[in-house]
Protein backbone atom coordinates (compact mmCIF):
# COMPACT_ATOMS: atom_id res chain seq x y z
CA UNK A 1 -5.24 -48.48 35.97
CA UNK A 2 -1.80 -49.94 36.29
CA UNK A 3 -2.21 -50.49 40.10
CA UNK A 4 -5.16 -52.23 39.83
CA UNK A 5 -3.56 -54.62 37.90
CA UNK A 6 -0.94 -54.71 40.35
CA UNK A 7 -3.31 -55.17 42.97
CA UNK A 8 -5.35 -58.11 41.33
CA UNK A 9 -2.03 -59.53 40.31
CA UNK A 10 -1.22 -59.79 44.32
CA UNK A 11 -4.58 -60.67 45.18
CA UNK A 12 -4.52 -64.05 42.92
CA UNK A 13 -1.32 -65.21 43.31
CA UNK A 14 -1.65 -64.97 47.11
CA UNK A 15 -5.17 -66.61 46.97
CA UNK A 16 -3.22 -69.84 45.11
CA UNK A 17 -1.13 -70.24 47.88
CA UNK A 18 -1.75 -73.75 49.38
CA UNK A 19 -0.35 -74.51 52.38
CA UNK A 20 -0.16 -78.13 52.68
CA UNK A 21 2.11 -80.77 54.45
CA UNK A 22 2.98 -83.77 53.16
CA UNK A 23 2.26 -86.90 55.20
CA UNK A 24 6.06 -87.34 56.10
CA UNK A 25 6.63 -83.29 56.91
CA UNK A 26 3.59 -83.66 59.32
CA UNK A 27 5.22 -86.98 61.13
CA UNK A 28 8.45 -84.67 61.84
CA UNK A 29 6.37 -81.91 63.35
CA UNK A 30 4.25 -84.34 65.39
CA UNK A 31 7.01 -86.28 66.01
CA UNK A 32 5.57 -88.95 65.13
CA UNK A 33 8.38 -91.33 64.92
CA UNK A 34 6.90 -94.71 63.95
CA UNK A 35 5.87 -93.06 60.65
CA UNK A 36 9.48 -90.88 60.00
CA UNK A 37 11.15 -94.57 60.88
CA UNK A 38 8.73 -96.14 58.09
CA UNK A 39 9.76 -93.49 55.90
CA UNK A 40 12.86 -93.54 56.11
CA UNK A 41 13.46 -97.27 55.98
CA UNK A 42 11.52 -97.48 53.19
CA UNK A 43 14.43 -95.44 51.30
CA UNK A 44 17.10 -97.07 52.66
CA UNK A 45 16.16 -101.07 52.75
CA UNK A 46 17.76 -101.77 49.70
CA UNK A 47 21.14 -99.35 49.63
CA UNK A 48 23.59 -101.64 50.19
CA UNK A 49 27.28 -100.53 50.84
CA UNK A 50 29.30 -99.66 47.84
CA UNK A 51 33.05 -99.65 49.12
CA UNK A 52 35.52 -97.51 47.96
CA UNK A 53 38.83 -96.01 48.75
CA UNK A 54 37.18 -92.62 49.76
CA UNK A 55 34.23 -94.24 51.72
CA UNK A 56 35.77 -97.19 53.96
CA UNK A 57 31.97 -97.55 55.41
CA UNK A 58 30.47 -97.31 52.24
CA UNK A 59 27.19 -95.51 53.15
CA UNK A 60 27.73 -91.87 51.63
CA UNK A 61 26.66 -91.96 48.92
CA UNK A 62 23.06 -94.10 50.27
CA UNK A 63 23.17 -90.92 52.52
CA UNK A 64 23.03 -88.70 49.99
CA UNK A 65 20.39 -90.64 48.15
CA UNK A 66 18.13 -90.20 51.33
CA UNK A 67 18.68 -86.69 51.43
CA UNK A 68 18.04 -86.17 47.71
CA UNK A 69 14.56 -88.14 48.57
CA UNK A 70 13.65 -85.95 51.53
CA UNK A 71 14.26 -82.84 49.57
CA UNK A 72 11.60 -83.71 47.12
CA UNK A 73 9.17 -82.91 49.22
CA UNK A 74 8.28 -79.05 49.18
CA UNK A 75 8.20 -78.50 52.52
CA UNK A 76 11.62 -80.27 53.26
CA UNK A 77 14.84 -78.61 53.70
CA UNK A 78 17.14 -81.70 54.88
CA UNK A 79 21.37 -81.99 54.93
CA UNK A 80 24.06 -83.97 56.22
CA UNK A 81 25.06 -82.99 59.31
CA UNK A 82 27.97 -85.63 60.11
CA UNK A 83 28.66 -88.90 58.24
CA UNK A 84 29.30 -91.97 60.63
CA UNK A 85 29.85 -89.35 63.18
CA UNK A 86 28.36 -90.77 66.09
CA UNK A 87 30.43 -93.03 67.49
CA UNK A 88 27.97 -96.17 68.65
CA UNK A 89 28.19 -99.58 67.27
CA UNK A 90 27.60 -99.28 64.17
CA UNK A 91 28.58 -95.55 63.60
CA UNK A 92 25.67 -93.28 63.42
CA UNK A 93 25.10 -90.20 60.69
CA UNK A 94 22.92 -87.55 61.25
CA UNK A 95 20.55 -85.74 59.16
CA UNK A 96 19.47 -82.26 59.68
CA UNK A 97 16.21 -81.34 58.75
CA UNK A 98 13.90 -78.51 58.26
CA UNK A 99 10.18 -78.10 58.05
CA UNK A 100 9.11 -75.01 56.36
CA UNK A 101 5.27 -74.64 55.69
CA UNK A 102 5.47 -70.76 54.83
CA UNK A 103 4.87 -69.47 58.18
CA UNK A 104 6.71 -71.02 60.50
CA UNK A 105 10.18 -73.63 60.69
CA UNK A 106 10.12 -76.94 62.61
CA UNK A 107 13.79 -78.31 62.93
CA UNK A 108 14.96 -81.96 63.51
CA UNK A 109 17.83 -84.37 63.66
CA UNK A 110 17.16 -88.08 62.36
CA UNK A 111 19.80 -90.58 63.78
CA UNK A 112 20.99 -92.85 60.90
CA UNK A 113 22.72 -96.53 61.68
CA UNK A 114 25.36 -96.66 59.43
CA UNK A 115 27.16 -100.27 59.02
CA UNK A 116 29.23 -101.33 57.28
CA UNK A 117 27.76 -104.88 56.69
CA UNK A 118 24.23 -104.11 55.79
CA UNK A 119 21.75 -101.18 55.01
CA UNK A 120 21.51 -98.23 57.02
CA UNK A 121 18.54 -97.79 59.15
CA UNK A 122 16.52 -94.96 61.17
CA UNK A 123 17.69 -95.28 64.55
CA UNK A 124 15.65 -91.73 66.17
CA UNK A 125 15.03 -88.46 65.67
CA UNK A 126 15.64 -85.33 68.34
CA UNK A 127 15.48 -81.42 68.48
């Protein structure tokens, strides 16, 4: 009797698995990066720079905000990888990310501009 209830158990909680994608996890696995630049713009338009003695730039803690955004979506796993990094003009920062739906893991970099006169801004995203 016990393992039936086991087995039930198992059966329902796989049965309310949902597998679903969020609008933004699907633009990263299509690469799709009209919609990802959208995205992430949208976030960032209105982070200005907040200098400090720490943060000459004064992006890292926007870029942390972004991150903190991305990662409320389930299927998101998404960390700085370098902070101004990039050297370009302005400096760039990069954002890892991961798509996990479950069964499989998509992984990206997104490109950030980071100035230090103005908002950052999506600049591309790669393998």
């Amino acid at each position: 009797m016990k393992y039936i209830y086991i087995l039930l158990l198992c059966a329902s909680v796989s049965a309310c698995a949902i597998e679903y994608h969020s609008d933004f996890c699907e633009a990263v696995v299509h690469n799709d990066n009209q919609y990802v630049k959208q995205y992430v713009d949208d976030i960032l338009w209105d982070l200005p720079p907040i200098y400090d003695g720490y943060d000459p730039i004064g992006h890292l803690r926007n870029l942390e905000i972004l991150i903190d955004e991305l990662n409320r979506d389930l299927c998101v796993d998404a960390v700085i990888s370098c902070y101004a990094c990039i050297e370009s003009f302005p400096p760039q920062s990069e954002v890892h990310i991961i798509i996990d739906d479950g069964t499989y893991l998509e992984e990206r970099f997104i490109d950030i501009a980071t100035p230090w006169n103005g908002p950052m801004y999506f600049v591309g995203m790669h393998y």
